[in-house]
PDB file of N, CA and C in Angstrom:
ATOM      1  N   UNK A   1       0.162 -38.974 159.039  1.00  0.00           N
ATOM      2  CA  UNK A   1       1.159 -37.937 159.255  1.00  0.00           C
ATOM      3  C   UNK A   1       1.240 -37.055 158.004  1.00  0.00           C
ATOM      4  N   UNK A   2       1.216 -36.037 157.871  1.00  0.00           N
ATOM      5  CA  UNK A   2       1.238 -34.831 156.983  1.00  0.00           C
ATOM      6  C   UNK A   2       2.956 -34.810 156.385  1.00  0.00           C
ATOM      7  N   UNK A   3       3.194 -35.179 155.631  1.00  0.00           N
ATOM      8  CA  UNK A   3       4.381 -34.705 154.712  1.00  0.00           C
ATOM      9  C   UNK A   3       4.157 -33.264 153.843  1.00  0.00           C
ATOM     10  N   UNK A   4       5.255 -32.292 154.172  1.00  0.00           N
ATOM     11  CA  UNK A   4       4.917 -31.309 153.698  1.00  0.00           C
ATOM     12  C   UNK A   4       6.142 -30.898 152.362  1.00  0.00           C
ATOM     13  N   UNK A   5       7.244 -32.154 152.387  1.00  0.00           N
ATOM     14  CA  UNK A   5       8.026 -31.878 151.400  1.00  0.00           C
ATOM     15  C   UNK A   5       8.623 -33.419 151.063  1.00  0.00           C
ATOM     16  N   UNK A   6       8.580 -33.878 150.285  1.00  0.00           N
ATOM     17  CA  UNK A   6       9.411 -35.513 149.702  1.00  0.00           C
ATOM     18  C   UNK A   6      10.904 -35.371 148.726  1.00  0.00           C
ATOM     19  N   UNK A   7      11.715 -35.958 149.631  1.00  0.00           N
ATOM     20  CA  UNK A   7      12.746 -35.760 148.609  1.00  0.00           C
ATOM     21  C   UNK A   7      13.513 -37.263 148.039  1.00  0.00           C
ATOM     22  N   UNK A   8      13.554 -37.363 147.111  1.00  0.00           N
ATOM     23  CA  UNK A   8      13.760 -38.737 146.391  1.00  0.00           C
ATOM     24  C   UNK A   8      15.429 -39.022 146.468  1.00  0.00           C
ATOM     25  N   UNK A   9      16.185 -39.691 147.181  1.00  0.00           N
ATOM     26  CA  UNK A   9      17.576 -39.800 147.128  1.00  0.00           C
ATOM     27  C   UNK A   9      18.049 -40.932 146.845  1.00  0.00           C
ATOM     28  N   UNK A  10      17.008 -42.227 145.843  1.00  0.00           N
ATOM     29  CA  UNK A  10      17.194 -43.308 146.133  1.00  0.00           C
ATOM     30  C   UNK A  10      18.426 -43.121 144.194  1.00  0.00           C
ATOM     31  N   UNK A  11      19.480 -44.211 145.119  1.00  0.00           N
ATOM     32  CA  UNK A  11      20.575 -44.339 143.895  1.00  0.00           C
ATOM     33  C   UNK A  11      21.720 -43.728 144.638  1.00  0.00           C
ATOM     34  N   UNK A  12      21.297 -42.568 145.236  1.00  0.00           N
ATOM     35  CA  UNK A  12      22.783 -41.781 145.828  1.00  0.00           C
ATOM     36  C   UNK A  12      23.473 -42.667 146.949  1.00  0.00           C
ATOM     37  N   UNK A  13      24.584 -42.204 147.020  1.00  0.00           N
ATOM     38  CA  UNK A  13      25.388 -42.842 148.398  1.00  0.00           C
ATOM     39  C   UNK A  13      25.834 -41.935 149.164  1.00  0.00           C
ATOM     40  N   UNK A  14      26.155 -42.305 150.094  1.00  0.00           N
ATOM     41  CA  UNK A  14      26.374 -41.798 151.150  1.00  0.00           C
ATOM     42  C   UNK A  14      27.415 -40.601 150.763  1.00  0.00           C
ATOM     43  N   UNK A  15      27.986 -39.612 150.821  1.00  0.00           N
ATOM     44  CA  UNK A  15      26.725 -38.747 151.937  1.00  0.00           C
ATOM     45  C   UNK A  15      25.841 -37.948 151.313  1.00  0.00           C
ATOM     46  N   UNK A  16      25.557 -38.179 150.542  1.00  0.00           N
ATOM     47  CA  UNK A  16      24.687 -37.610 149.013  1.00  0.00           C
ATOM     48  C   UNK A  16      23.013 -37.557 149.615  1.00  0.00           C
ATOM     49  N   UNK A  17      22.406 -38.536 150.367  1.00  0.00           N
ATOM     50  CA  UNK A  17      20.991 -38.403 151.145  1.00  0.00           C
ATOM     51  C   UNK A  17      21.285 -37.495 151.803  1.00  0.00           C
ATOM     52  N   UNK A  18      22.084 -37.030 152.966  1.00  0.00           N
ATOM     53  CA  UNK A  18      22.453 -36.444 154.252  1.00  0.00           C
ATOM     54  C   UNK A  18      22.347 -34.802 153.690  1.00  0.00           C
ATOM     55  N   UNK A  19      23.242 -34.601 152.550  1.00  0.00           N
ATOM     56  CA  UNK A  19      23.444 -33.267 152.066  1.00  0.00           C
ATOM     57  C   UNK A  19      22.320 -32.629 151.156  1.00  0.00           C
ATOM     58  N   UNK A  20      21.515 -33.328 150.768  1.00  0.00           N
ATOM     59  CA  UNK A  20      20.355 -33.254 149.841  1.00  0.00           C
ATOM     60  C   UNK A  20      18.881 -32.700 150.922  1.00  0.00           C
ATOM     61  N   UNK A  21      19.132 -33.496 152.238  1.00  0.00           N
ATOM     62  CA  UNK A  21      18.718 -33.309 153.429  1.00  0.00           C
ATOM     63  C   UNK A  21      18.473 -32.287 153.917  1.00  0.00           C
ATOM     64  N   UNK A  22      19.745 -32.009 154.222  1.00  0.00           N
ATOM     65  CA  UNK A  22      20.263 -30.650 154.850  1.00  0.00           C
ATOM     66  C   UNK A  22      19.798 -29.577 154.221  1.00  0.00           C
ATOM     67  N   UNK A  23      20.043 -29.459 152.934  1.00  0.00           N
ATOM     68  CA  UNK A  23      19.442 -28.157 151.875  1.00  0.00           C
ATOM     69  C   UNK A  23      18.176 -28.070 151.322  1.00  0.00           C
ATOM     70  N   UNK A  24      17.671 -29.561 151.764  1.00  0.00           N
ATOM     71  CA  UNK A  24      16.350 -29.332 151.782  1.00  0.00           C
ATOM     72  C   UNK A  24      15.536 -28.648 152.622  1.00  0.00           C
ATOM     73  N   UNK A  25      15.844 -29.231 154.074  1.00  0.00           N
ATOM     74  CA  UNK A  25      15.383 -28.532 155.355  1.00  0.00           C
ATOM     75  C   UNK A  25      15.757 -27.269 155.921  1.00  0.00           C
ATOM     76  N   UNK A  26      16.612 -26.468 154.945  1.00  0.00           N
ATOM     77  CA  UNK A  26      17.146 -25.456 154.920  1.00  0.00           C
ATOM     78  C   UNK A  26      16.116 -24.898 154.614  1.00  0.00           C
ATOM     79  N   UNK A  27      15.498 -25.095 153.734  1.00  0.00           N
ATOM     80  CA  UNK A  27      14.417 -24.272 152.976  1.00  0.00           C
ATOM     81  C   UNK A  27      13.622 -24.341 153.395  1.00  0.00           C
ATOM     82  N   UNK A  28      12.809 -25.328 154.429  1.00  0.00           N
ATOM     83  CA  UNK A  28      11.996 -25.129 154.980  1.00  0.00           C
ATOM     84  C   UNK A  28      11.338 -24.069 156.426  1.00  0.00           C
ATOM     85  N   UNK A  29      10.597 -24.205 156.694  1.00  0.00           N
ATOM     86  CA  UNK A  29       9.937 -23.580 158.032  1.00  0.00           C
ATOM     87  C   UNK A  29      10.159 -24.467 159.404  1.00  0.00           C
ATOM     88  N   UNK A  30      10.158 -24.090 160.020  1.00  0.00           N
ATOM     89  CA  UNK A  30      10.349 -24.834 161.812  1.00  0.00           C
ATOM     90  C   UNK A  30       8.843 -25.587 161.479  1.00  0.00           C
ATOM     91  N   UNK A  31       8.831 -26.885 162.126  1.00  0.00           N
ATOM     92  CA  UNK A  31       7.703 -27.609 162.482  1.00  0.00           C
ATOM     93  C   UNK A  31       7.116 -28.285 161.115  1.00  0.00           C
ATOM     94  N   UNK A  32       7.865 -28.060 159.556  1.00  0.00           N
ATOM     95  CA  UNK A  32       7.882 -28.847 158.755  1.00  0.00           C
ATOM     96  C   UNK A  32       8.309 -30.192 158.372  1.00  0.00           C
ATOM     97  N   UNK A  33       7.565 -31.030 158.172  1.00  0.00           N
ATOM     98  CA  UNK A  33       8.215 -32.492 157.981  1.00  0.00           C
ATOM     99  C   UNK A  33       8.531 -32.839 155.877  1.00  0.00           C
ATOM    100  N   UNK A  34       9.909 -33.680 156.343  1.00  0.00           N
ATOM    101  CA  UNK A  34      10.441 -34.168 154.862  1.00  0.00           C
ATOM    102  C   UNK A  34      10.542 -35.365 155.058  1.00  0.00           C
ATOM    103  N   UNK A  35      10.083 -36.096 153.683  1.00  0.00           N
ATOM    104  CA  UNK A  35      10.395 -37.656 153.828  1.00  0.00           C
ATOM    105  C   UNK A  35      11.185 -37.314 152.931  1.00  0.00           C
ATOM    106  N   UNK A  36      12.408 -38.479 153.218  1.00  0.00           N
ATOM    107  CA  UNK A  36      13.763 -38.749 152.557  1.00  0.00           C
ATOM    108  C   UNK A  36      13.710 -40.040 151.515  1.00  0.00           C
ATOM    109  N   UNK A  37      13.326 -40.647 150.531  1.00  0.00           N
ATOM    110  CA  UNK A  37      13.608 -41.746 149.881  1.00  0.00           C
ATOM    111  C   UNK A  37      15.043 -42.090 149.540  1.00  0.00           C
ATOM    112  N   UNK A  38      15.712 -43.669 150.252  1.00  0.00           N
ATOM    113  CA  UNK A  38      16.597 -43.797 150.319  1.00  0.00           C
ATOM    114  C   UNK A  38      17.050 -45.005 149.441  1.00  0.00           C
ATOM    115  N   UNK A  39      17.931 -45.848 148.964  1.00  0.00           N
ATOM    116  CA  UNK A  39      18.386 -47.379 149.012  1.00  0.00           C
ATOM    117  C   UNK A  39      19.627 -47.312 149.638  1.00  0.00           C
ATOM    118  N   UNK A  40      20.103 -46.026 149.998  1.00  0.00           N
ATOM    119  CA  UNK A  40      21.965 -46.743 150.488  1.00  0.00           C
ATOM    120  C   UNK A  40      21.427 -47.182 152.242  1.00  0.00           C
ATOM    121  N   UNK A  41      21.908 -48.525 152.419  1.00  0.00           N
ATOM    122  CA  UNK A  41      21.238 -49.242 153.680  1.00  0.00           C
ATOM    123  C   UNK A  41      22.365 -48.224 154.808  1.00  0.00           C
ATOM    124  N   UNK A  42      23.397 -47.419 154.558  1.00  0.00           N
ATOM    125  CA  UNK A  42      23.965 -46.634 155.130  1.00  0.00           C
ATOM    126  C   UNK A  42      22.728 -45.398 155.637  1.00  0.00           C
ATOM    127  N   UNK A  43      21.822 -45.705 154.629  1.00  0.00           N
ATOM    128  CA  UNK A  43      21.342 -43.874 155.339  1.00  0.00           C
ATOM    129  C   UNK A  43      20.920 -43.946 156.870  1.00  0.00           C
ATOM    130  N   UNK A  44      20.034 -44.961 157.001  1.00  0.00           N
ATOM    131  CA  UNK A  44      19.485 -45.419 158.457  1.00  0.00           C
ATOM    132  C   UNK A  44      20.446 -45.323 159.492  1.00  0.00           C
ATOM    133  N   UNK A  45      21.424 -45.651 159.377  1.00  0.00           N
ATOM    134  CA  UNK A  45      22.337 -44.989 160.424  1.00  0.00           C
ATOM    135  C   UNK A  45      22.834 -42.915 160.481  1.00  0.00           C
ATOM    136  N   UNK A  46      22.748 -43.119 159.217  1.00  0.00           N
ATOM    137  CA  UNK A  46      23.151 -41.644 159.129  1.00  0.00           C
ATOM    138  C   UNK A  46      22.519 -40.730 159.312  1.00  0.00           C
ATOM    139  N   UNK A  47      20.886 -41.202 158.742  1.00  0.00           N
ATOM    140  CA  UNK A  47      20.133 -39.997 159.190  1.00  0.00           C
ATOM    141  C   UNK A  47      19.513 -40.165 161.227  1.00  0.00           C
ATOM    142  N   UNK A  48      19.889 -41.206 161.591  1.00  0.00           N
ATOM    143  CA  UNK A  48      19.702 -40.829 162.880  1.00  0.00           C
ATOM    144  C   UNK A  48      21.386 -40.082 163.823  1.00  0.00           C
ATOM    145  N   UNK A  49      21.995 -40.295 162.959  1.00  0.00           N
ATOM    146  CA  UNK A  49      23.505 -39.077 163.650  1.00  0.00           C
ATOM    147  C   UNK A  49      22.768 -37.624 162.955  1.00  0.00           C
ATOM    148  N   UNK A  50      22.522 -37.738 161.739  1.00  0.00           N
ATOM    149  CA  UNK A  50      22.390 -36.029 161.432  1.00  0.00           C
ATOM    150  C   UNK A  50      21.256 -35.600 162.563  1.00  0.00           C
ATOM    151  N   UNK A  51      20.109 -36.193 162.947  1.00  0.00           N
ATOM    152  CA  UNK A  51      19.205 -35.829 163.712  1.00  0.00           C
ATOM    153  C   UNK A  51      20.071 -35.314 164.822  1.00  0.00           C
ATOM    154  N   UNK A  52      20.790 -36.410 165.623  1.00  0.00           N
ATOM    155  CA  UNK A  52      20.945 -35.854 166.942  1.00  0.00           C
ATOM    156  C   UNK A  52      21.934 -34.777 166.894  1.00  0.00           C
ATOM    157  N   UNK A  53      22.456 -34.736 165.519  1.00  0.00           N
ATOM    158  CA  UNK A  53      23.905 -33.402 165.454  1.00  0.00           C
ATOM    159  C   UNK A  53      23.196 -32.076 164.948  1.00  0.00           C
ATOM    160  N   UNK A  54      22.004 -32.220 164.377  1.00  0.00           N
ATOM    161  CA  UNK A  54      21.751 -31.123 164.133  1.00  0.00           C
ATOM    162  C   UNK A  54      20.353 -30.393 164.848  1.00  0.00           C
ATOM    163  N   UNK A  55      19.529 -31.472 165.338  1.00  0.00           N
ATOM    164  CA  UNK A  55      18.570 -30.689 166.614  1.00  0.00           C
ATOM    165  C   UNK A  55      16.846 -31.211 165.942  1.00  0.00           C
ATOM    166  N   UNK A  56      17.232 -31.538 164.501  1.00  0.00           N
ATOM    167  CA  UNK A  56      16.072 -31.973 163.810  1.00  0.00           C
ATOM    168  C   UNK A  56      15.772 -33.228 164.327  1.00  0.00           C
ATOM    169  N   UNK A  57      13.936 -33.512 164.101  1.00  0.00           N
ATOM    170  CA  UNK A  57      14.117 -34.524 165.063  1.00  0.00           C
ATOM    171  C   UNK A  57      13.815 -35.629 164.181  1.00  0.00           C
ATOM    172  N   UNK A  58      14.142 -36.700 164.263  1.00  0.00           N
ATOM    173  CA  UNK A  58      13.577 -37.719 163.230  1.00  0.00           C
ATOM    174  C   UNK A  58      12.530 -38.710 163.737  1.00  0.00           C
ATOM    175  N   UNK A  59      11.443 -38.566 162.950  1.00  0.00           N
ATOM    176  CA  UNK A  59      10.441 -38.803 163.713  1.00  0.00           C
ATOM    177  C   UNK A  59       9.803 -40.392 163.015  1.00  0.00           C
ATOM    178  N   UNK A  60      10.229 -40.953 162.127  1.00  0.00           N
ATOM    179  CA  UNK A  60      10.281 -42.118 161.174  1.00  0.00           C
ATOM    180  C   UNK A  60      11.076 -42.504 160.664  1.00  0.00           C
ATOM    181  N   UNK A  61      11.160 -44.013 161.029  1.00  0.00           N
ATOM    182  CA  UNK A  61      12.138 -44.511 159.441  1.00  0.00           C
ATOM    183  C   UNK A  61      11.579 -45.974 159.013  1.00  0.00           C
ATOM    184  N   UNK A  62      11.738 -46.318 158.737  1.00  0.00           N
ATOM    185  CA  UNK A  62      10.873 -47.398 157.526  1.00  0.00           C
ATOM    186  C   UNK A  62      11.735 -48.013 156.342  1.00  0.00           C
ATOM    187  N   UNK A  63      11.537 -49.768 156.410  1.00  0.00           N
ATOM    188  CA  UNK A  63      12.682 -50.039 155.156  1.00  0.00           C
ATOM    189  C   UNK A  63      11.256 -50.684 154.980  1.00  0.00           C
ATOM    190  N   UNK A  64      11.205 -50.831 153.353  1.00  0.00           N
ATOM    191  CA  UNK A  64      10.291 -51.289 152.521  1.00  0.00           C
ATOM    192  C   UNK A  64      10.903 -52.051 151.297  1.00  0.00           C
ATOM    193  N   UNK A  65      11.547 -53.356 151.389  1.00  0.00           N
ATOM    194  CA  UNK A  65      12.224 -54.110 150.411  1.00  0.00           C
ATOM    195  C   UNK A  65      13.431 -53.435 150.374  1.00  0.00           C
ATOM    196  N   UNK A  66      14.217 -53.064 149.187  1.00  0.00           N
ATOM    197  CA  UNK A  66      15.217 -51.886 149.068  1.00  0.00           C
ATOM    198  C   UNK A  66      15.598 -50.344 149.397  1.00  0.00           C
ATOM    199  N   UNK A  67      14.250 -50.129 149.926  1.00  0.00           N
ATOM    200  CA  UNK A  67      14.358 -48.739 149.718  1.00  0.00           C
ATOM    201  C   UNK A  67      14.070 -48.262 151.646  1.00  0.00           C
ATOM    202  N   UNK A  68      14.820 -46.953 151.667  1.00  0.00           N
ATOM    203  CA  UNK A  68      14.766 -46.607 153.375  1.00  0.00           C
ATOM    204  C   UNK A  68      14.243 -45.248 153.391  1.00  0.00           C
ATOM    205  N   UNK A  69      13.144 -45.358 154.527  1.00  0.00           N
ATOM    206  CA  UNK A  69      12.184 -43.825 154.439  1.00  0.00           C
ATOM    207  C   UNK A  69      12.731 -43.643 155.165  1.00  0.00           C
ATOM    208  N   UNK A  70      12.773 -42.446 155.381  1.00  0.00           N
ATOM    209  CA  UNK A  70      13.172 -41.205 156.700  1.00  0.00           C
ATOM    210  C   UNK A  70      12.251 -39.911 156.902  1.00  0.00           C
ATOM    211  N   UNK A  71      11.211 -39.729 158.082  1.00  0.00           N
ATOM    212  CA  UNK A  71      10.817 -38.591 157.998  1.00  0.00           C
ATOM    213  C   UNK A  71      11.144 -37.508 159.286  1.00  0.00           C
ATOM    214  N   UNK A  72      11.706 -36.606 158.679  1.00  0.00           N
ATOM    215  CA  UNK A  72      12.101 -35.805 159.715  1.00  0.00           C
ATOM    216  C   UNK A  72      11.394 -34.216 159.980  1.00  0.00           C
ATOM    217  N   UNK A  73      11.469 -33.735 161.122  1.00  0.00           N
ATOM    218  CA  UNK A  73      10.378 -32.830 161.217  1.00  0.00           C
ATOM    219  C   UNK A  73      11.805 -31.588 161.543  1.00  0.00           C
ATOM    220  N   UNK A  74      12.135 -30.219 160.970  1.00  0.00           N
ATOM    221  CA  UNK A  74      12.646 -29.128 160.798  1.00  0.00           C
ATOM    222  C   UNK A  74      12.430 -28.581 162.051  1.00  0.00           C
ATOM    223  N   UNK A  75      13.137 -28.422 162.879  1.00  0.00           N
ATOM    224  CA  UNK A  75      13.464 -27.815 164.300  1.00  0.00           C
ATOM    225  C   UNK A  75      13.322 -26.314 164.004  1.00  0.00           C
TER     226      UNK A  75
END
């Protein structure tokens, strides 16, 4: 899968991934994907509400020991 932007959020809490997110994918183009690096075990729930509230689709998520991927593709 092609990642076209990585954003590192691991340490933050909630809602600190979500908003880092948001202004990331702001900046992007339609049909761009961001991986999210996470540890708050909160994000995995959160980034599948921001998906369905905001139209982006989330197309991965992945826990790897501590840490929670998220890759989402920019609607």
């Amino acid at each position: 899968m092609q990642i076209d932007r990585e954003l590192d959020a691991r340490g933050l809490n909630c809602p600190l991934p979500i908003l880092k997110a948001k202004k990331a994918l702001s900046d992007m183009q339609s049909g761009q994907t961001l991986r999210v690096m996470a540890t708050d075990p909160g994000s995995v729930r959160d980034f599948q509400a921001f998906a369905k509230q905001t139209g982006n689709e989330l197309l991965e998520q992945q826990t790897i020991g501590l840490e929670f991927y998220h890759v989402m593709r920019r609607r």
